[in-house]
PDB file of N, CA and C in Angstrom:
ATOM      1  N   UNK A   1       4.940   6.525  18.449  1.00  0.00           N
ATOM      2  CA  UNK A   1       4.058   5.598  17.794  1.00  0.00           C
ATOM      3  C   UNK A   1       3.718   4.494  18.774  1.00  0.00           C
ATOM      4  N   UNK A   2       2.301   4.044  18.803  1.00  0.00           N
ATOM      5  CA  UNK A   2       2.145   2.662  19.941  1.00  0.00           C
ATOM      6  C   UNK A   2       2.129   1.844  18.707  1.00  0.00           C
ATOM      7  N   UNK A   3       2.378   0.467  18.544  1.00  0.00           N
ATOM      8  CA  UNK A   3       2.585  -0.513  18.383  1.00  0.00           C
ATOM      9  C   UNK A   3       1.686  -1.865  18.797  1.00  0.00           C
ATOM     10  N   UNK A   4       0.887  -2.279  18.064  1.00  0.00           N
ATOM     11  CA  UNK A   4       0.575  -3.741  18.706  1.00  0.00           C
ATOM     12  C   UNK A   4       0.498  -4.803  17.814  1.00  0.00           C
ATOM     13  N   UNK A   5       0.156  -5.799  18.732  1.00  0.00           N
ATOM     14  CA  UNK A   5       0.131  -7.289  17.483  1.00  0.00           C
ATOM     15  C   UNK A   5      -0.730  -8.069  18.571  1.00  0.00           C
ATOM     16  N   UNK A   6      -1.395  -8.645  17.731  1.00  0.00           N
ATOM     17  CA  UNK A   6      -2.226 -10.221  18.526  1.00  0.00           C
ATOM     18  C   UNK A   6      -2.536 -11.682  17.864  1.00  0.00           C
ATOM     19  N   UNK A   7      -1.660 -11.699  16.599  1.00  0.00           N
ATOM     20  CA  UNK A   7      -1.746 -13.076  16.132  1.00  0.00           C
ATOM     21  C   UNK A   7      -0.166 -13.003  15.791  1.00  0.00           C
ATOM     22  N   UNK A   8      -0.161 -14.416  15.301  1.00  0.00           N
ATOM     23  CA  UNK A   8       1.056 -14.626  15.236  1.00  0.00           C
ATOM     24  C   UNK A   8       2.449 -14.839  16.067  1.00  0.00           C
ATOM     25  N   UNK A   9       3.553 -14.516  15.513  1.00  0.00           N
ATOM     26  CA  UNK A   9       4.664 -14.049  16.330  1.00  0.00           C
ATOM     27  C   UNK A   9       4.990 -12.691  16.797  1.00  0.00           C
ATOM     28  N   UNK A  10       3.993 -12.312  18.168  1.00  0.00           N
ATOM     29  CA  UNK A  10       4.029 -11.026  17.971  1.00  0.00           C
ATOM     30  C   UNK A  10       5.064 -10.402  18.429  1.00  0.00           C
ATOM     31  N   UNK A  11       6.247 -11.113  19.250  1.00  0.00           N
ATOM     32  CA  UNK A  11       7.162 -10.607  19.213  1.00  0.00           C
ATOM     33  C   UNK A  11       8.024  -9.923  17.647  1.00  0.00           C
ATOM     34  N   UNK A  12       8.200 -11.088  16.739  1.00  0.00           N
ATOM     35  CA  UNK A  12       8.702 -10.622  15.690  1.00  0.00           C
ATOM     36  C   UNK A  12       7.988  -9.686  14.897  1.00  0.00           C
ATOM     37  N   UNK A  13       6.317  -9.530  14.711  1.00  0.00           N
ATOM     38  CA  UNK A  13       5.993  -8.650  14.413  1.00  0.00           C
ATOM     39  C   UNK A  13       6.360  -6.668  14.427  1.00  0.00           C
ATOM     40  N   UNK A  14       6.336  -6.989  16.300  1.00  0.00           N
ATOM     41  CA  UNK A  14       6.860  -5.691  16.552  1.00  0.00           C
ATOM     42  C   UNK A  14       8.190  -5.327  15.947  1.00  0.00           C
ATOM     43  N   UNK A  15       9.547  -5.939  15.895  1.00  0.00           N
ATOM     44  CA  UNK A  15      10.161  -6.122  15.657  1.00  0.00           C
ATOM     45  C   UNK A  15      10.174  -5.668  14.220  1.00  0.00           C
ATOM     46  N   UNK A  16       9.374  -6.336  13.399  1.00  0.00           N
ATOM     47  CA  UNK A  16       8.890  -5.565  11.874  1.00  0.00           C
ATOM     48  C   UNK A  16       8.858  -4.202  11.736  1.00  0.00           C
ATOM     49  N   UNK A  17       8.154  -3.823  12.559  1.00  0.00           N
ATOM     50  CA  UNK A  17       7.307  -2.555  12.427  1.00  0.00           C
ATOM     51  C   UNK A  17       8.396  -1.646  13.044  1.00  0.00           C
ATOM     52  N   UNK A  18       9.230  -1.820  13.799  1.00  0.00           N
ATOM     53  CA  UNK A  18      10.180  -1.036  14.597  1.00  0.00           C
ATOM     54  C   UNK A  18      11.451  -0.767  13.304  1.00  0.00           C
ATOM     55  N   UNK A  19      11.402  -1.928  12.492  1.00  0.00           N
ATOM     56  CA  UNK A  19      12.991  -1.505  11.906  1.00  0.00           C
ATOM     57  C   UNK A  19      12.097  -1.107  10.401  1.00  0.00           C
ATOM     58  N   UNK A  20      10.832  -1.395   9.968  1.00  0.00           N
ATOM     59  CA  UNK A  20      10.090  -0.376   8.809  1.00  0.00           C
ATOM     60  C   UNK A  20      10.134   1.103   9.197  1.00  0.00           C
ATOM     61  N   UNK A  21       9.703   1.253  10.621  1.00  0.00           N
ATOM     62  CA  UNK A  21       9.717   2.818  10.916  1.00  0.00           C
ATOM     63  C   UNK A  21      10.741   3.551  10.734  1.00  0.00           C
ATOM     64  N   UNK A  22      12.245   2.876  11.397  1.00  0.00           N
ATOM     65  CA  UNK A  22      13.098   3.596  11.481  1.00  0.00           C
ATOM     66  C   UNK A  22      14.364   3.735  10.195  1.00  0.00           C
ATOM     67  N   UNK A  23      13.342   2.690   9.198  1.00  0.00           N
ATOM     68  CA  UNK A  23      13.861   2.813   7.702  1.00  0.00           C
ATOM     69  C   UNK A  23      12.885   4.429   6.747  1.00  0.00           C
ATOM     70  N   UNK A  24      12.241   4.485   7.192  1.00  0.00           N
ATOM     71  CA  UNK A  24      11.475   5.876   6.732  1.00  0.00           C
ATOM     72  C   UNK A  24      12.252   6.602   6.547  1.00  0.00           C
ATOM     73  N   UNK A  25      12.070   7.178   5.284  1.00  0.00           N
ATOM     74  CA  UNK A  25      13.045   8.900   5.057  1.00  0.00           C
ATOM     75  C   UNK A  25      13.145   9.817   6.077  1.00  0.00           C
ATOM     76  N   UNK A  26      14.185   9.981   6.406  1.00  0.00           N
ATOM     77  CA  UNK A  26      14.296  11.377   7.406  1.00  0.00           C
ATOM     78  C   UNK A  26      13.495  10.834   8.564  1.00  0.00           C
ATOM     79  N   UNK A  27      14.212   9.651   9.030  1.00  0.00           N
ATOM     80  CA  UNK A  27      12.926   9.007  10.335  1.00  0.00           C
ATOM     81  C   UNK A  27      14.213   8.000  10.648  1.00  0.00           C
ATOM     82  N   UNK A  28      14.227   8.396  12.161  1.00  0.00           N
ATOM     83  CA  UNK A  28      15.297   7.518  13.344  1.00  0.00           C
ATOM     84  C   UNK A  28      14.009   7.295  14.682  1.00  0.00           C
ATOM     85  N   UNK A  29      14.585   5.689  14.761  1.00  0.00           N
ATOM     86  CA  UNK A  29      13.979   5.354  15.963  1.00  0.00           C
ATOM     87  C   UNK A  29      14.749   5.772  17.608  1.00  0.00           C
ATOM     88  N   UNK A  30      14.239   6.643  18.184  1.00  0.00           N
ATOM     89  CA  UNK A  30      15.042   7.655  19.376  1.00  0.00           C
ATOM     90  C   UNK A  30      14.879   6.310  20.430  1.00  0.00           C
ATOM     91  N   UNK A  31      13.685   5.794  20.780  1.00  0.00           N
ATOM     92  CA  UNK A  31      13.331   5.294  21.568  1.00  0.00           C
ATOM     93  C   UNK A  31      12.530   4.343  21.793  1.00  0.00           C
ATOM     94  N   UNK A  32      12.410   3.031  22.693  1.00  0.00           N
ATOM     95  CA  UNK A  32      11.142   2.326  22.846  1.00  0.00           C
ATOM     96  C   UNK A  32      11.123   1.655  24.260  1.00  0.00           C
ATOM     97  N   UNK A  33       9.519   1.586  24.350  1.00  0.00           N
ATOM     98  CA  UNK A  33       9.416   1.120  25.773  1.00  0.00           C
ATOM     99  C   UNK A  33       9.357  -0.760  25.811  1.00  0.00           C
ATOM    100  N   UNK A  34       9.144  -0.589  26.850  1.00  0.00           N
ATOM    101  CA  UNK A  34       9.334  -2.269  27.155  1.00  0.00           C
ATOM    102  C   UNK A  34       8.023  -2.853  26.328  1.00  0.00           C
ATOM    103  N   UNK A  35       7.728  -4.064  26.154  1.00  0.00           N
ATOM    104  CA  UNK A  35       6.831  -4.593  25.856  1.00  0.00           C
ATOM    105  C   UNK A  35       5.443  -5.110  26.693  1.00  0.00           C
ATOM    106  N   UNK A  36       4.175  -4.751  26.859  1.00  0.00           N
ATOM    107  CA  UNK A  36       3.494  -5.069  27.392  1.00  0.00           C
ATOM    108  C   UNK A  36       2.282  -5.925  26.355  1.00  0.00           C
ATOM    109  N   UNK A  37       1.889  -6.809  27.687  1.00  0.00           N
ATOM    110  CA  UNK A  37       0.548  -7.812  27.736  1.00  0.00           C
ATOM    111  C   UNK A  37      -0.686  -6.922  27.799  1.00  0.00           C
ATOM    112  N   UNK A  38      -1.592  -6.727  26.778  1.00  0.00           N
ATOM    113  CA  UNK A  38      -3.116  -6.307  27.556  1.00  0.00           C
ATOM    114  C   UNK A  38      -3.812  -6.780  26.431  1.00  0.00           C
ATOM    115  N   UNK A  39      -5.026  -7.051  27.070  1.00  0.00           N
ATOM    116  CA  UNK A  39      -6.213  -7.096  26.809  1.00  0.00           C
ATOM    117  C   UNK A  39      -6.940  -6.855  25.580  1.00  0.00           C
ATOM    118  N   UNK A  40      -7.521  -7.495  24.920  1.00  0.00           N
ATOM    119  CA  UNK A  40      -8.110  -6.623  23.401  1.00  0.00           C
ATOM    120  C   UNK A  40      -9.715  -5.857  24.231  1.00  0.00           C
ATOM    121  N   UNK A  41      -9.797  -4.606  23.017  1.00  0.00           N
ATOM    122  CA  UNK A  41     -10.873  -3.847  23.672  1.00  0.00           C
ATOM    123  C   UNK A  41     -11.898  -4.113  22.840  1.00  0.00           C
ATOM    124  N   UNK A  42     -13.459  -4.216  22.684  1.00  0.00           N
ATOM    125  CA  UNK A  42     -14.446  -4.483  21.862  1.00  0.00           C
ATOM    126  C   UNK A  42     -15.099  -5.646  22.034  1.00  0.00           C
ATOM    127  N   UNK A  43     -16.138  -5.810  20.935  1.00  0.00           N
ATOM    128  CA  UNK A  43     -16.999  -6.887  21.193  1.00  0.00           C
ATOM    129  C   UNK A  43     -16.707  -8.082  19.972  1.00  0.00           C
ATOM    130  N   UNK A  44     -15.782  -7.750  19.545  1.00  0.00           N
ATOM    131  CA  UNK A  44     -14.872  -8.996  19.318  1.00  0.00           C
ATOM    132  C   UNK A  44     -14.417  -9.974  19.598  1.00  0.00           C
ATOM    133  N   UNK A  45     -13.883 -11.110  19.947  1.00  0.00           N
ATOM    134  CA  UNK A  45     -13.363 -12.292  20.828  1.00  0.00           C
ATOM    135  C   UNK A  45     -11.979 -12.615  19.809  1.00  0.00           C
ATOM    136  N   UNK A  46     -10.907 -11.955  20.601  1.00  0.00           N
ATOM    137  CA  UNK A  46      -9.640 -12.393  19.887  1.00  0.00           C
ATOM    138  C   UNK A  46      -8.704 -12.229  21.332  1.00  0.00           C
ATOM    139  N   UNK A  47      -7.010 -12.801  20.566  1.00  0.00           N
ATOM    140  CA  UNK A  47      -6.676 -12.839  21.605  1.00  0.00           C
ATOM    141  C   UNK A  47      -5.971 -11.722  22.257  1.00  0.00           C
ATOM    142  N   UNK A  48      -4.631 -11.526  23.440  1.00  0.00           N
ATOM    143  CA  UNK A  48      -4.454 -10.496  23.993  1.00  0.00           C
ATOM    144  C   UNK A  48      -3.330  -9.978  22.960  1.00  0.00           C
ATOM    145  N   UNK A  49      -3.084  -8.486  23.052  1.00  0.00           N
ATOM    146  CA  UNK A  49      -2.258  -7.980  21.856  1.00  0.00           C
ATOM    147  C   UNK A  49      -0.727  -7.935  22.993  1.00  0.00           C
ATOM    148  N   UNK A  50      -0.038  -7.818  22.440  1.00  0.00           N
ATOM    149  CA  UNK A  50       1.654  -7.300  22.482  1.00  0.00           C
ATOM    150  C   UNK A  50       1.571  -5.813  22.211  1.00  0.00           C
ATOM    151  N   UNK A  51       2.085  -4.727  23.110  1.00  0.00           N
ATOM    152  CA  UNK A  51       2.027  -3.153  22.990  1.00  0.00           C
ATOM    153  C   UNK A  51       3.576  -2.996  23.368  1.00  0.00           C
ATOM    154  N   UNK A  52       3.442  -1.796  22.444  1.00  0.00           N
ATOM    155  CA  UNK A  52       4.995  -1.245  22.672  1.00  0.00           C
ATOM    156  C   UNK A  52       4.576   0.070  21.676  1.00  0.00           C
ATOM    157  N   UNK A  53       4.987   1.022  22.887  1.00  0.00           N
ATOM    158  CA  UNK A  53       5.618   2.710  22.578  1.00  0.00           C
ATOM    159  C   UNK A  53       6.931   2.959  22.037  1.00  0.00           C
ATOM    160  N   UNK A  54       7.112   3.793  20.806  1.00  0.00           N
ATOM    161  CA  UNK A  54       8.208   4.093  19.684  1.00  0.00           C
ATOM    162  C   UNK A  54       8.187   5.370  19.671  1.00  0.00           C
ATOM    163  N   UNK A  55       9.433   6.071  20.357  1.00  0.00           N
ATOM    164  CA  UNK A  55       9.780   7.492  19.790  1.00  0.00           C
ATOM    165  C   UNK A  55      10.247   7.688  18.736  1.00  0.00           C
ATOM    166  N   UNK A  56       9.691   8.146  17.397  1.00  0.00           N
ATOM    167  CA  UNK A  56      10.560   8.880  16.836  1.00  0.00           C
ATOM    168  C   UNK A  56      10.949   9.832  16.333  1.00  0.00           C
ATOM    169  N   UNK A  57      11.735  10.306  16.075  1.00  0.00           N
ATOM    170  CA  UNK A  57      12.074  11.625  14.798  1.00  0.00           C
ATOM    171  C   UNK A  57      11.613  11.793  13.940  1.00  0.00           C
ATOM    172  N   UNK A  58      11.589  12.253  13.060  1.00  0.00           N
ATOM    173  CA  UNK A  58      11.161  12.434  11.677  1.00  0.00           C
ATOM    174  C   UNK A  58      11.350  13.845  11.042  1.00  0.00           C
ATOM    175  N   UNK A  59      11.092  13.999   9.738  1.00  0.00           N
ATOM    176  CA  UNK A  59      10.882  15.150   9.039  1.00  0.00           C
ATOM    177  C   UNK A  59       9.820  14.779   8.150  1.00  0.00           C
ATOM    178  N   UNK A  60       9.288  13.549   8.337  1.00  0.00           N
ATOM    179  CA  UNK A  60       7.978  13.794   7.573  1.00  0.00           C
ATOM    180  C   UNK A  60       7.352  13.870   7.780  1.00  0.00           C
ATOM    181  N   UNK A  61       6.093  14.856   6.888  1.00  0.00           N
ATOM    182  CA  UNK A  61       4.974  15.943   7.766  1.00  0.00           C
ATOM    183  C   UNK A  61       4.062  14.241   8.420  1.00  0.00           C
ATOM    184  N   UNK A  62       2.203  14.734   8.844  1.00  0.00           N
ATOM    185  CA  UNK A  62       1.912  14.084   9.596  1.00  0.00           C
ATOM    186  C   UNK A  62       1.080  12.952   8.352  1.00  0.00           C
ATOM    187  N   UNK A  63       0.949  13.025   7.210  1.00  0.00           N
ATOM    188  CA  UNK A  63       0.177  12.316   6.252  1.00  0.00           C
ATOM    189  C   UNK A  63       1.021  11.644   5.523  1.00  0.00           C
ATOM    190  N   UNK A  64       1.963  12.033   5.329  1.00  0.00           N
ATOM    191  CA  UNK A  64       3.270  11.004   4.657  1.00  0.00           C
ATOM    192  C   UNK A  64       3.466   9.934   5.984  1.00  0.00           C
ATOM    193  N   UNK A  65       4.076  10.500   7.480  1.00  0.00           N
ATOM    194  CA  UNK A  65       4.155   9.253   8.006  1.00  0.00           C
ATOM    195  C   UNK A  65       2.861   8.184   8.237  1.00  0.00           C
ATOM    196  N   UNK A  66       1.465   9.381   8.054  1.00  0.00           N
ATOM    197  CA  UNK A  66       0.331   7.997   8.267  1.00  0.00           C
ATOM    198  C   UNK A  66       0.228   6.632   7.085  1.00  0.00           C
ATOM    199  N   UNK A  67       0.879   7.382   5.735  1.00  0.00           N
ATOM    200  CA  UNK A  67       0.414   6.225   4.814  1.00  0.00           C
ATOM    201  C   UNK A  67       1.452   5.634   4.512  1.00  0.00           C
ATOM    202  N   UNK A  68       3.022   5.837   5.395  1.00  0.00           N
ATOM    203  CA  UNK A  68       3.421   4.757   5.698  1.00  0.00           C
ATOM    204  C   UNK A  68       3.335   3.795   6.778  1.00  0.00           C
ATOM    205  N   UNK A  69       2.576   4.091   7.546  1.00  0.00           N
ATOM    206  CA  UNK A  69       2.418   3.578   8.570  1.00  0.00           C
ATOM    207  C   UNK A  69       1.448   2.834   8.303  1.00  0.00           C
ATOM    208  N   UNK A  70       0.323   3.230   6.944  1.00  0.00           N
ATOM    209  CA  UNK A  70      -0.628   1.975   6.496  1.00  0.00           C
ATOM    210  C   UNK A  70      -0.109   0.765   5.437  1.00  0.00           C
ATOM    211  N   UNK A  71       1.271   1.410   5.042  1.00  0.00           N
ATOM    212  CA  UNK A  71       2.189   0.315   3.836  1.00  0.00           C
ATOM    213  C   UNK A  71       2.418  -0.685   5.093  1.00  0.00           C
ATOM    214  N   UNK A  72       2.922  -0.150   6.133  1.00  0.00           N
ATOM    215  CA  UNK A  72       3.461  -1.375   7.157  1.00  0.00           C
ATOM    216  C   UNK A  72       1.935  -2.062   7.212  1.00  0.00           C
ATOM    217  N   UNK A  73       1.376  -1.820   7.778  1.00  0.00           N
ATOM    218  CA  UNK A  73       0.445  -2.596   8.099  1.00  0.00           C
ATOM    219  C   UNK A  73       0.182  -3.253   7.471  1.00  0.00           C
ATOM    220  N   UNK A  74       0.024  -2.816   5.863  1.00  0.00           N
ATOM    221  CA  UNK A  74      -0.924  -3.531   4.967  1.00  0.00           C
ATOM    222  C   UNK A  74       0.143  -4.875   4.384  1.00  0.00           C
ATOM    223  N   UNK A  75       1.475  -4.530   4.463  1.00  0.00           N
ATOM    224  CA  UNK A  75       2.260  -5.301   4.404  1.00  0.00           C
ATOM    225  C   UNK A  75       2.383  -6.747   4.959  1.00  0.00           C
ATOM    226  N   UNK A  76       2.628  -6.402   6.589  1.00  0.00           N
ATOM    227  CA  UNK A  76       2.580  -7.454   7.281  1.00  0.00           C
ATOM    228  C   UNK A  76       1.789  -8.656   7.253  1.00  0.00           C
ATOM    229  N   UNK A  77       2.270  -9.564   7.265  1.00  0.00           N
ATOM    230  CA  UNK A  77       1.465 -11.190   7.150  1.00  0.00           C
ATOM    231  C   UNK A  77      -0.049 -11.243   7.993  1.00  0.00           C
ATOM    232  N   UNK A  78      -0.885 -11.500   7.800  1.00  0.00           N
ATOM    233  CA  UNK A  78      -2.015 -11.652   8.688  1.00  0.00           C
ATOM    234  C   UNK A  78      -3.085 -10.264   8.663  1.00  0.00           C
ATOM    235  N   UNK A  79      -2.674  -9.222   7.728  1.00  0.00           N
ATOM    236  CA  UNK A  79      -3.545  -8.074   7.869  1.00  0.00           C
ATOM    237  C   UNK A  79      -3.623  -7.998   6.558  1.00  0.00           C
ATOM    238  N   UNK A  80      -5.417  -7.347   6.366  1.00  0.00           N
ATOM    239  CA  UNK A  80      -5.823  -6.613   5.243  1.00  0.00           C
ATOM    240  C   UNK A  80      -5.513  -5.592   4.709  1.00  0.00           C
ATOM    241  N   UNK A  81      -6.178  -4.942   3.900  1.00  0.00           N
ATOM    242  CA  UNK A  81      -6.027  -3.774   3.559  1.00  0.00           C
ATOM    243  C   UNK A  81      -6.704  -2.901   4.608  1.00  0.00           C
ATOM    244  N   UNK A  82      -7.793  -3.599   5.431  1.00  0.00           N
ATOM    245  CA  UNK A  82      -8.463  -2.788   6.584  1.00  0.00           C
ATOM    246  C   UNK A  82      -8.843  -3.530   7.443  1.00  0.00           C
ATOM    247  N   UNK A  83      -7.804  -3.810   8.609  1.00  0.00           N
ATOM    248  CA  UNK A  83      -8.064  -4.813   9.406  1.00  0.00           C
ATOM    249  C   UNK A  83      -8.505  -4.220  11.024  1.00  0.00           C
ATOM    250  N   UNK A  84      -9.508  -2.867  11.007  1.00  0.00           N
ATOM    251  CA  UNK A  84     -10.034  -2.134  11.995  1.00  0.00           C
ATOM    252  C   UNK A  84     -10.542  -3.377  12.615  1.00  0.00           C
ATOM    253  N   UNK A  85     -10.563  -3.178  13.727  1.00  0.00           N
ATOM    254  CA  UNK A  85     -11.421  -4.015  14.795  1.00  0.00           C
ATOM    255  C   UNK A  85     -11.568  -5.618  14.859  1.00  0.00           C
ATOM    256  N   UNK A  86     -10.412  -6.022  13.848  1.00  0.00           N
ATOM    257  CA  UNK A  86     -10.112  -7.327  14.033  1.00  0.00           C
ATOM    258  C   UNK A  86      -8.510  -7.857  14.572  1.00  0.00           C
ATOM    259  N   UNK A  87      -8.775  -8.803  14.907  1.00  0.00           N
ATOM    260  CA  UNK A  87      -7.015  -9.483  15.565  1.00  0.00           C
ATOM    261  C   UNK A  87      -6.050  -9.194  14.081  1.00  0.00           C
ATOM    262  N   UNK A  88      -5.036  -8.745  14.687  1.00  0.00           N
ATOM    263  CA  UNK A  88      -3.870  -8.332  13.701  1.00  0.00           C
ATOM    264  C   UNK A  88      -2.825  -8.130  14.036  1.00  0.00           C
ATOM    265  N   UNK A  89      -2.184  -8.670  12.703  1.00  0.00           N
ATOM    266  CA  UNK A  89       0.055  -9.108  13.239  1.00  0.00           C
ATOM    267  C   UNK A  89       0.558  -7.998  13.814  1.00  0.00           C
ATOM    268  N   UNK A  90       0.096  -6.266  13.078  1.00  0.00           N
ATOM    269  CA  UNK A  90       0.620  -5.384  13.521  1.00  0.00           C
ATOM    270  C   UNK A  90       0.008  -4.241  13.155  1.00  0.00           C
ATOM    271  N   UNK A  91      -0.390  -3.177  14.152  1.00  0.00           N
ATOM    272  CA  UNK A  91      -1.234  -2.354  13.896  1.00  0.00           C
ATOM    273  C   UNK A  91      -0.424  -1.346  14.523  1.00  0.00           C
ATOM    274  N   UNK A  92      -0.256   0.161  13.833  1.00  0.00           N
ATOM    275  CA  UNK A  92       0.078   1.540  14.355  1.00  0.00           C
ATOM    276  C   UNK A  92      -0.555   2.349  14.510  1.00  0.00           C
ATOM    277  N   UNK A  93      -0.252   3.563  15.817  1.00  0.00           N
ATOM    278  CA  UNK A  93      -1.074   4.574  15.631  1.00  0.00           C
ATOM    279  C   UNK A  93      -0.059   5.590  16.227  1.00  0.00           C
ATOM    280  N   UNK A  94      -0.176   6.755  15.963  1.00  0.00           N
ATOM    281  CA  UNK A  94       0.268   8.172  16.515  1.00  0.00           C
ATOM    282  C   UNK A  94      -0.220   8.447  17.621  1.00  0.00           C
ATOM    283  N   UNK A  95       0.796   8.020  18.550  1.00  0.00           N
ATOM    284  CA  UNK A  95       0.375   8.580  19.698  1.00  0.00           C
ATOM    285  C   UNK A  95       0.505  10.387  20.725  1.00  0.00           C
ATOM    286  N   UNK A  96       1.405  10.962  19.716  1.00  0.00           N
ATOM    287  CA  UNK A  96       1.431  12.095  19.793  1.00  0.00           C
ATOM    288  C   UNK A  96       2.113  12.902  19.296  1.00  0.00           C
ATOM    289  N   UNK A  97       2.004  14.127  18.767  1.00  0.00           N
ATOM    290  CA  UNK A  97       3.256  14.853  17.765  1.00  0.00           C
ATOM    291  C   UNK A  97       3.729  16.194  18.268  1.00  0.00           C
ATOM    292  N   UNK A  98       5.219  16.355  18.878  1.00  0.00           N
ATOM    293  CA  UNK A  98       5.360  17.389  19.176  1.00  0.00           C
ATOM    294  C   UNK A  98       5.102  18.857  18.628  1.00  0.00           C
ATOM    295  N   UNK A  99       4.601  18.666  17.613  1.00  0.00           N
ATOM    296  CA  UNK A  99       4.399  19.918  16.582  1.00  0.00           C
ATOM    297  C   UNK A  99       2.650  19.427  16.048  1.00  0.00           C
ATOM    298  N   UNK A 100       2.561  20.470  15.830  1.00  0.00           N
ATOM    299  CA  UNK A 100       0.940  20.652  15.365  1.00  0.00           C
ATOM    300  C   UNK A 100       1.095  19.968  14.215  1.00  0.00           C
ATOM    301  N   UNK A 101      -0.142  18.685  13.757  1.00  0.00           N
ATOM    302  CA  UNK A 101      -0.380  18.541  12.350  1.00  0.00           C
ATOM    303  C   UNK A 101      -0.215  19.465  11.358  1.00  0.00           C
ATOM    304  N   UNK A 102       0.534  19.369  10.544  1.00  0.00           N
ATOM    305  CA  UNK A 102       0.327  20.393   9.455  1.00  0.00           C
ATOM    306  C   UNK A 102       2.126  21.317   9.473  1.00  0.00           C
ATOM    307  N   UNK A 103       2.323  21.081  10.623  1.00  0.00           N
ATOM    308  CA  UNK A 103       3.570  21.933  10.720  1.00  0.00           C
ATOM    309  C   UNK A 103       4.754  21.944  10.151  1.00  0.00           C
ATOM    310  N   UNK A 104       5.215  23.015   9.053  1.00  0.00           N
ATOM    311  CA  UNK A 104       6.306  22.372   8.216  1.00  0.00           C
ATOM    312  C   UNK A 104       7.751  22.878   9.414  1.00  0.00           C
ATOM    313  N   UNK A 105       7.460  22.963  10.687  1.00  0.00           N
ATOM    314  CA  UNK A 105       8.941  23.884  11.355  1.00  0.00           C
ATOM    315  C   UNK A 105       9.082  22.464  12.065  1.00  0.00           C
TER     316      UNK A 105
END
């Protein structure tokens, strides 16, 4: 999972989102990378986000972990229900799944 934040405390944000994930059913956090500084992308004017990469486990297929991954979001202080393309406490995405969408093995 990548990880970012650009308002707030985005340290503690991440921090949020790291111990929501690895509270998920049948979901352990294996791994995470260091924290990086970059840039926001678009024609927006906000400020720079906080990134951080999250390995994890799971057994839940790929649509159960997305719409928890939108409870976090929608959760967190400073975000909507759809906070696409604006500055936000904490935003997730799938960055890759060893098994094909859909795969119950």
């Amino acid at each position: 999972m990548a990880l970012g934040s650009n308002i707030g405390d985005r340290e503690a944000h991440l921090s949020y989102a790291r111990a929501r994930l690895g509270a998920l059913p049948g979901t352990r956090v294996v791994a995470v990378s260091s924290v990086e500084e970059t840039a926001p992308i678009g024609p927006v004017a906000q400020p720079p986000y906080l990134n951080q990469m999250v390995l994890l486990e799971t057994s839940l297929r790929p649509a159960e972990l997305l719409a928890h991954c939108r409870t976090i979001e929608a959760s967190a202080a400073g975000n909507g229900a759809n906070a696409g393309g604006r500055a936000r406490s904490i935003s997730t995405s799938c960055a890759m799944a060893t098994k094909p969408c859909g795969s119950r093995t």
